[in-house]
Protein backbone atom coordinates (compact mmCIF):
# COMPACT_ATOMS: atom_id res chain seq x y z
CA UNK A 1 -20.04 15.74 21.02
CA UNK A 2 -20.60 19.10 19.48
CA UNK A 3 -19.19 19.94 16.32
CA UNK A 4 -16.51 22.62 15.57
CA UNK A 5 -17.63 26.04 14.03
CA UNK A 6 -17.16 26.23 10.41
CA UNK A 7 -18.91 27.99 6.83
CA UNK A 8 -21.30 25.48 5.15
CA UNK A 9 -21.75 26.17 1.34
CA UNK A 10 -24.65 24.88 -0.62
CA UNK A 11 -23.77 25.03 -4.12
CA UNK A 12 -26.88 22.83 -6.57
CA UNK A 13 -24.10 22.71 -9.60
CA UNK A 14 -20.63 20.88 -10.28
CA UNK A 15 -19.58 24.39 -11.76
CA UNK A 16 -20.71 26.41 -8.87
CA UNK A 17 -19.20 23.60 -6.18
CA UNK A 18 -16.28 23.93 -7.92
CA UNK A 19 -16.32 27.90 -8.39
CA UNK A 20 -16.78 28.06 -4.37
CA UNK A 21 -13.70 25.54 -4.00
CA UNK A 22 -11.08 27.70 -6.09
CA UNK A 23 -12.26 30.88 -4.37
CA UNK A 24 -11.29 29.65 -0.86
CA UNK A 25 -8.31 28.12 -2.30
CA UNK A 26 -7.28 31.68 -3.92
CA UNK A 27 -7.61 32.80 -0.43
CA UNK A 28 -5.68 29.89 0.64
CA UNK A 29 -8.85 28.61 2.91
CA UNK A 30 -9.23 25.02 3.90
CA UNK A 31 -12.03 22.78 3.19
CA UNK A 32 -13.30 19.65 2.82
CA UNK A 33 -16.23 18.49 0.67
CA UNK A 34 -19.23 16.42 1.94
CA UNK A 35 -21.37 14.37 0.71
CA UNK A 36 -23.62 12.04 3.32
CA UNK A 37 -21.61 13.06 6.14
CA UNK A 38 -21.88 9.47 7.53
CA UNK A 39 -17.37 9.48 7.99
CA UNK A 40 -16.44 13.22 7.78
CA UNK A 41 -18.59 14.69 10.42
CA UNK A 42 -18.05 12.25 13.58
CA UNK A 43 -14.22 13.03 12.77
CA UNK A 44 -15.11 16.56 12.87
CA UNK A 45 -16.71 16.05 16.14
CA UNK A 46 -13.87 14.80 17.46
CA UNK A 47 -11.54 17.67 16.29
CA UNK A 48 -9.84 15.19 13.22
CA UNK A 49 -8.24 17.38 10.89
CA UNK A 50 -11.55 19.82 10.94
CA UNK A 51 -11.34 22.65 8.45
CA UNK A 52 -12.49 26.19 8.41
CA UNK A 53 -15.71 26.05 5.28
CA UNK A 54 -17.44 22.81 4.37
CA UNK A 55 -18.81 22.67 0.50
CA UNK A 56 -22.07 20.35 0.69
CA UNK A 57 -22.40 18.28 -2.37
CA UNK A 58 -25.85 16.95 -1.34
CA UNK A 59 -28.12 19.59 -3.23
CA UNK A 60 -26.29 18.59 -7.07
CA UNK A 61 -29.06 16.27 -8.25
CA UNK A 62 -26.78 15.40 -11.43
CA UNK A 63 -24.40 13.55 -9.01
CA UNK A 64 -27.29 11.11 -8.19
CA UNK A 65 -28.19 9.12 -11.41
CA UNK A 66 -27.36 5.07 -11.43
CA UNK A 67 -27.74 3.37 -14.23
CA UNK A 68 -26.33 -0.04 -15.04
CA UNK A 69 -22.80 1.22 -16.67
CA UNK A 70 -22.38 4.60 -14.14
CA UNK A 71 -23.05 5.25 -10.71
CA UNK A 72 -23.27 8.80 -9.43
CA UNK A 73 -21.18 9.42 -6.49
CA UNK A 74 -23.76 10.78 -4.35
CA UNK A 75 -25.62 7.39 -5.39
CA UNK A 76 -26.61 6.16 -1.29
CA UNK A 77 -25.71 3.01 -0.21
CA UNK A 78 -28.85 2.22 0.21
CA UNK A 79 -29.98 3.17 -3.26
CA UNK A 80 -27.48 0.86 -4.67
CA UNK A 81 -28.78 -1.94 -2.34
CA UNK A 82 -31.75 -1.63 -3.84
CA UNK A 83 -31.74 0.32 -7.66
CA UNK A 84 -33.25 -1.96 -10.67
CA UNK A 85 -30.72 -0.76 -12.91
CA UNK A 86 -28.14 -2.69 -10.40
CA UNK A 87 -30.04 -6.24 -10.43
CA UNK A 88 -27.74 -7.55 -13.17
CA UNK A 89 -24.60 -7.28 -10.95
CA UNK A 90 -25.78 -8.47 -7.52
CA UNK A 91 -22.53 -7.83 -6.16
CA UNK A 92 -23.16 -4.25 -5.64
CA UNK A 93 -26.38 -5.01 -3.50
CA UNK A 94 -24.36 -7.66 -1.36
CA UNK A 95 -21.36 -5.45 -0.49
CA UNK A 96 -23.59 -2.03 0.25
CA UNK A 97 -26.03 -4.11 2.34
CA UNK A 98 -23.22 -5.23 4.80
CA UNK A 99 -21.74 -1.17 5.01
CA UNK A 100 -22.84 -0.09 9.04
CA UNK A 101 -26.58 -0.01 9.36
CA UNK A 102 -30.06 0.98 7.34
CA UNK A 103 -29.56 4.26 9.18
CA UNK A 104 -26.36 5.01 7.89
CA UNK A 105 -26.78 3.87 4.87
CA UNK A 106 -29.60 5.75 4.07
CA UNK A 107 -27.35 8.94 3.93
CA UNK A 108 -23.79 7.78 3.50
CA UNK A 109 -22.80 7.81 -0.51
CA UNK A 110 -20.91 5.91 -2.84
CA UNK A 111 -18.23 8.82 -2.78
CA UNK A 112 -18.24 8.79 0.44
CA UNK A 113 -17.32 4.73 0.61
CA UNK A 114 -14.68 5.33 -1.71
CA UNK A 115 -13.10 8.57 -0.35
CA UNK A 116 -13.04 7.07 2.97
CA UNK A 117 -11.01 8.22 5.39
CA UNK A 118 -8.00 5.73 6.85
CA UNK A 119 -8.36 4.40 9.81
CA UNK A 120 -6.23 3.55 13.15
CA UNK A 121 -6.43 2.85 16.94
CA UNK A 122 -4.27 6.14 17.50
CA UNK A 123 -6.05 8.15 15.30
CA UNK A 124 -9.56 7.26 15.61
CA UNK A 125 -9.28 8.32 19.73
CA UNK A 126 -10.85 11.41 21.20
CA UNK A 127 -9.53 14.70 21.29
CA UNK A 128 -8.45 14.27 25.18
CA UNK A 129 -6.80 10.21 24.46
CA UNK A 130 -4.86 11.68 21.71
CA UNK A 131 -3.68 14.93 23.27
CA UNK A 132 -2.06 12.27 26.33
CA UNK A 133 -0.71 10.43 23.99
CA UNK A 134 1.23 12.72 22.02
CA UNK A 135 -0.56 13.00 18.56
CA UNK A 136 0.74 10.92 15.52
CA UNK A 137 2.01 11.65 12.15
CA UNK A 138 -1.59 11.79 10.65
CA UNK A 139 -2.81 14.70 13.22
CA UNK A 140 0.49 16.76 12.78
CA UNK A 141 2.47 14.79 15.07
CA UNK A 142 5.88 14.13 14.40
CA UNK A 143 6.20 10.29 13.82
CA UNK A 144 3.30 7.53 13.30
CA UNK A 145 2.65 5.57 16.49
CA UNK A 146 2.08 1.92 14.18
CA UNK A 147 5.35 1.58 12.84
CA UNK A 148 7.27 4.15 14.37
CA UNK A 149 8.74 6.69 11.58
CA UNK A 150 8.43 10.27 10.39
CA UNK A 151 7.45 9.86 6.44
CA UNK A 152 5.01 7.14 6.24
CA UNK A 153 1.30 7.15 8.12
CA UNK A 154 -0.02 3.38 8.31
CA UNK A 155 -3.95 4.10 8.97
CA UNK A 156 -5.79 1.81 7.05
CA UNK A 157 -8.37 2.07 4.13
CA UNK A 158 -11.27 0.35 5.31
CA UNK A 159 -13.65 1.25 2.46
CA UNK A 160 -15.77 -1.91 1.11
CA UNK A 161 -16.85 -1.15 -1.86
CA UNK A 162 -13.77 -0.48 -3.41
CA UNK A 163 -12.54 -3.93 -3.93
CA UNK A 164 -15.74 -5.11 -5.31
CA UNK A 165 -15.40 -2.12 -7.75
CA UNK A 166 -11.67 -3.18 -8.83
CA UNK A 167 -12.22 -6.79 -9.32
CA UNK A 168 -15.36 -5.84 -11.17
CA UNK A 169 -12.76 -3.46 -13.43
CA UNK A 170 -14.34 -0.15 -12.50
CA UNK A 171 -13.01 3.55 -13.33
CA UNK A 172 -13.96 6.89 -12.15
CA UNK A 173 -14.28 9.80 -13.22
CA UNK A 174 -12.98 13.36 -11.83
CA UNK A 175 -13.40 17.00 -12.05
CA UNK A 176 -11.42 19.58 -10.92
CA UNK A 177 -10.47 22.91 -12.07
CA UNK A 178 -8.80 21.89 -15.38
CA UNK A 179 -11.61 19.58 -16.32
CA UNK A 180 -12.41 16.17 -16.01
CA UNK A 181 -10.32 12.79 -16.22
CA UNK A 182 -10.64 9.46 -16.05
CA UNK A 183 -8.57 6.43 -14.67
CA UNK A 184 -9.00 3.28 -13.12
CA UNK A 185 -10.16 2.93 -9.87
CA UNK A 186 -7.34 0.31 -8.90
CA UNK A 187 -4.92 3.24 -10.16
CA UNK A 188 -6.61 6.06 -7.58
CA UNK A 189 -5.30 4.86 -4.59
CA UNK A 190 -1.93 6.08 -2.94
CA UNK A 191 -0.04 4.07 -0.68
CA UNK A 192 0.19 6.37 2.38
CA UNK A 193 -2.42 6.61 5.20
CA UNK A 194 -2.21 10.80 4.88
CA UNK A 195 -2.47 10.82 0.95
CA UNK A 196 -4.66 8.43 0.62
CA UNK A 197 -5.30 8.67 -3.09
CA UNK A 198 -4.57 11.06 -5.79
CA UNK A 199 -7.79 13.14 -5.66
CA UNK A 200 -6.33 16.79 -5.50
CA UNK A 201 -7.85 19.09 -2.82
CA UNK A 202 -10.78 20.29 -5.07
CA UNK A 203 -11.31 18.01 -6.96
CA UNK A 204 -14.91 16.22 -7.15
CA UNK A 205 -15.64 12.92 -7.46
CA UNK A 206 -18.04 12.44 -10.09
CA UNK A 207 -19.05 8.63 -10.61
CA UNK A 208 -18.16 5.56 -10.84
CA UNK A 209 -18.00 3.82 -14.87
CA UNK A 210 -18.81 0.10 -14.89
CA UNK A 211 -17.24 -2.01 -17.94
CA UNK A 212 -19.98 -3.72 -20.67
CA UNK A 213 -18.77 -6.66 -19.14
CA UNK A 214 -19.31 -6.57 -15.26
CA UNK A 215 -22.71 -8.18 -15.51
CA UNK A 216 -21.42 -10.80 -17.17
CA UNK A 217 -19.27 -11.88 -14.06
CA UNK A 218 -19.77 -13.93 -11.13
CA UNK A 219 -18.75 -11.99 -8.05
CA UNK A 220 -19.15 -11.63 -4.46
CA UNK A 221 -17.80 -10.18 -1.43
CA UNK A 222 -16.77 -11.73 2.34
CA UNK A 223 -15.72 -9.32 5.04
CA UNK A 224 -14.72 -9.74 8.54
CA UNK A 225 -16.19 -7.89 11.68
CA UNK A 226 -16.57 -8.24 14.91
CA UNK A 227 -20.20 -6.93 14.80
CA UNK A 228 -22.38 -7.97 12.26
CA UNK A 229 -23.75 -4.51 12.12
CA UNK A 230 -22.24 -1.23 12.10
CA UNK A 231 -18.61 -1.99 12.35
CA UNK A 232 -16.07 -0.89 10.04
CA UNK A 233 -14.22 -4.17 8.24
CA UNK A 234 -11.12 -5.71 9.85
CA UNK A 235 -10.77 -7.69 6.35
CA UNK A 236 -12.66 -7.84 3.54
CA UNK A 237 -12.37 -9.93 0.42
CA UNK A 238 -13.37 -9.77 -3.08
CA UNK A 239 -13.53 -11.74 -6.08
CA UNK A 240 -14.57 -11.82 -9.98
CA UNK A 241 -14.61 -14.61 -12.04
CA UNK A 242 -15.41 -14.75 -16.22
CA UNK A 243 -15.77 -18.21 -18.31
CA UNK A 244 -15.46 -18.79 -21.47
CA UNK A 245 -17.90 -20.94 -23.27
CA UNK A 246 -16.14 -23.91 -22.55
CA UNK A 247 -16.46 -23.14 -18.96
CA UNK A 248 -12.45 -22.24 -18.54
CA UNK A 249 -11.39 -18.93 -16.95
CA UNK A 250 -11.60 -15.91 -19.20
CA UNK A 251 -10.94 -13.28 -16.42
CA UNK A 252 -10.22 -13.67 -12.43
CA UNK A 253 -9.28 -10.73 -9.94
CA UNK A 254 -9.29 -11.11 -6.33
CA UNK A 255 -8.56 -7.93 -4.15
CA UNK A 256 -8.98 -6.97 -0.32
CA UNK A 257 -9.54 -4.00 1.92
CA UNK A 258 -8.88 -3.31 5.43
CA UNK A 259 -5.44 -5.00 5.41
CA UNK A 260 -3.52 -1.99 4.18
CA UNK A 261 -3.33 1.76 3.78
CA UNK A 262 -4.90 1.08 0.40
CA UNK A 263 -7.08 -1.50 -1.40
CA UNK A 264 -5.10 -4.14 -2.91
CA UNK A 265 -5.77 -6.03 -6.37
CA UNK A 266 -4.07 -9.39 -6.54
CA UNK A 267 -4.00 -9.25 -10.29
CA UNK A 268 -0.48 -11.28 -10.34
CA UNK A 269 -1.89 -14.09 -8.41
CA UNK A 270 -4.91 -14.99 -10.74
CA UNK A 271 -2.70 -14.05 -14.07
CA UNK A 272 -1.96 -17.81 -14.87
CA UNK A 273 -5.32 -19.08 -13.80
CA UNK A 274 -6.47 -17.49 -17.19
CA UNK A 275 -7.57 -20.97 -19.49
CA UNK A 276 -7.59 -23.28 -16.55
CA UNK A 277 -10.15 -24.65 -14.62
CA UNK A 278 -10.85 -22.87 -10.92
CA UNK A 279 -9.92 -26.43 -9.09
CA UNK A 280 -9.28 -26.92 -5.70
CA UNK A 281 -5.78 -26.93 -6.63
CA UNK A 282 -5.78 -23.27 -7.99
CA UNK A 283 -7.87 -21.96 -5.19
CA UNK A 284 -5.64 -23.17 -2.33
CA UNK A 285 -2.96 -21.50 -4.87
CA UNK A 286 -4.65 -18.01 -4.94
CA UNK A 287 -5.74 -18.30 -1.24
CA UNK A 288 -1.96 -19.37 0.14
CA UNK A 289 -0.73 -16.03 -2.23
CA UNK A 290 -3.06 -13.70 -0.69
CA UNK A 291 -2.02 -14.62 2.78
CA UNK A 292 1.54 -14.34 1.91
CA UNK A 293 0.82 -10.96 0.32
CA UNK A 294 -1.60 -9.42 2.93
CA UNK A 295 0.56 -7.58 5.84
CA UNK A 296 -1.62 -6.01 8.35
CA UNK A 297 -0.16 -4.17 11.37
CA UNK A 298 -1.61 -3.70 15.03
CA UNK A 299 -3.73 -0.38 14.60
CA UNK A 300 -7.75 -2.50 15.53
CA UNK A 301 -9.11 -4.77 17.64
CA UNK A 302 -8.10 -7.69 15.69
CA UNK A 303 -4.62 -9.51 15.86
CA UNK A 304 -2.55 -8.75 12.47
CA UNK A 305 -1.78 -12.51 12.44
CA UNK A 306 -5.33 -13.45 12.83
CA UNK A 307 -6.56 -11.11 10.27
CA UNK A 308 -3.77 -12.31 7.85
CA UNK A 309 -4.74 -16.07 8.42
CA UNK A 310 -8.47 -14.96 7.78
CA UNK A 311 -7.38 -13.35 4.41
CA UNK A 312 -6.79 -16.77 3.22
CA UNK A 313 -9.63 -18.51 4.63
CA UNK A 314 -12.31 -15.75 3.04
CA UNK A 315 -10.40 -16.06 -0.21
CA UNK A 316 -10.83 -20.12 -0.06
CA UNK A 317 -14.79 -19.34 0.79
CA UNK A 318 -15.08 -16.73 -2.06
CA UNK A 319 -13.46 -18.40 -5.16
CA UNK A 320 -14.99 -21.81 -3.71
CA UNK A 321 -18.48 -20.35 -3.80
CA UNK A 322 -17.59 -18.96 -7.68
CA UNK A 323 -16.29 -22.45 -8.68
């Protein structure tokens, strides 16, 4: 498919990428940023909420360093997969080697993972499917086609690197046109398959901040597919365990994608695991709470009940393998 005529910008600077933002929102212009392209263009190519100028990010070399504490946002997948300054939390590797393929993840960005766009079997349809169907809420149509209402869009996040990022206790940071700001990534998220998160329009996504003590945790990630390669996940699991000394737990956080319009972070279930042991006991616990907890709805290929017995079963496999 061809895509739809728009302005490309090229700015090399934060300051000039955001200078080109504010004067097409003065004129009250829309556009989108980009960064690999790997999600935003294929929607564009199938007329998804295109818009009129596109500002490139690709040419701002600053947005490119890693280094073990802060990962640029226009950091590739692939370069995470494979950067030194990653080795000590092996987590990162895992989760970005499992995104689509080595094509794709040559080009598509850390941003880009994060800033994902929510996805859904009535939205992700060409222009001609959705146009029969009637449109839903997150197209301009008048009431979303999952759970039929007129306020609330139920596309789902489907990012994967986003949970390993929370359970690991990550933050970002953002600039816009007041400056930048900080907060934690489990705080960026918005609970609403339109909003999606509470990145205003021209804002840019800077980097990702590691704590001191990531590399000090064990972690890993399970996700569920029905291709092993290229496929978006249906479910995905993480999990991040500390010890003490002694060998109890110092820290635990468990947290899943793909199940919601957001990432969730079970931080409730693992509080009173804190000084214990991670027994059997405790992990059919955790595992039982994230089933409970997990609610997906019928917008993939996957049944919601399947995918919410699944939830449990990956959590099982992930804290067992920490244990």
């Amino acid at each position: 498919m061809i895509l739809p005529r728009f302005e490309y910008h090229q700015p090399t600077t934060i300051d000039d990428a955001l200078k080109a933002a504010r004067a097409l929102s003065d004129r009250q212009q829309p556009f989108d940023y980009v960064a690999g392209g790997t999600d935003l263009l294929p929607n564009y190519k199938q007329r998804l909420n295109n818009r009129a100028h596109v500002i490139s990010l690709s040419h701002i070399a600053e947005l490119r360093a890693i280094s073990p504490s802060r990962i640029g946002a226009l950091a590739t997948l692939q370069e995470i997969e494979r950067s030194p300054d990653l080795q000590s939390i092996p987590v990162l590797a895992k989760a970005a080697s499992q995104i689509a393929s080595p094509l794709l993840r040559a080009a598509g960005t850390l941003g880009g993972n994060l800033l994902l766009e929510t996805r859904c079997y009535y939205f992700n349809q060409s222009e001609f499917w959705r146009e029969a169907k009637g449109g839903c809420l997150k197209e301009g149509g008048k009431v979303c086609l999952v759970v039929p209402n007129e306020t609330v869009c139920y596309a789902t996040y489907s990012g994967d690197l986003a949970p390993v990022l929370m359970t690991l206790g990550a933050s970002i940071e953002l600039r816009g046109f007041t400056g930048s700001r900080f907060l934690p990534l489990a705080d960026f998220f918005s609970p609403d398959g339109i909003a999606k998160n509470v990145r205003s329009r021209e804002e840019i996504l800077l980097a990702v901040h590691l704590p001191d003590d990531a590399r000090r945790a064990q972690a890993s990630y399970e996700k569920l597919r029905v291709r092993d390669t290229i496929d978006f996940p249906l479910l995905g699991l993480a999990a991040a365990l500390w010890r003490t000394p002694s060998g109890d737990i110092e820290k635990l956080r468990v947290a899943a994608t793909a199940t919601d319009t957001v990432p969730l972070l079970f931080e409730d279930l693992t509080a009173s695991a804190i000084g214990n042991r991670l027994t059997p006991l405790l992990i059919d616990r955790i595992s039982a709470g994230v089933k409970k907890r997990v609610q997906p709805v019928k917008n993939v290929s996957l049944r919601p009940l399947y995918r919410k017995k699944m939830a449990e079963v990956l959590t099982r496999r992930l804290l067992t393998s920490l244990g």
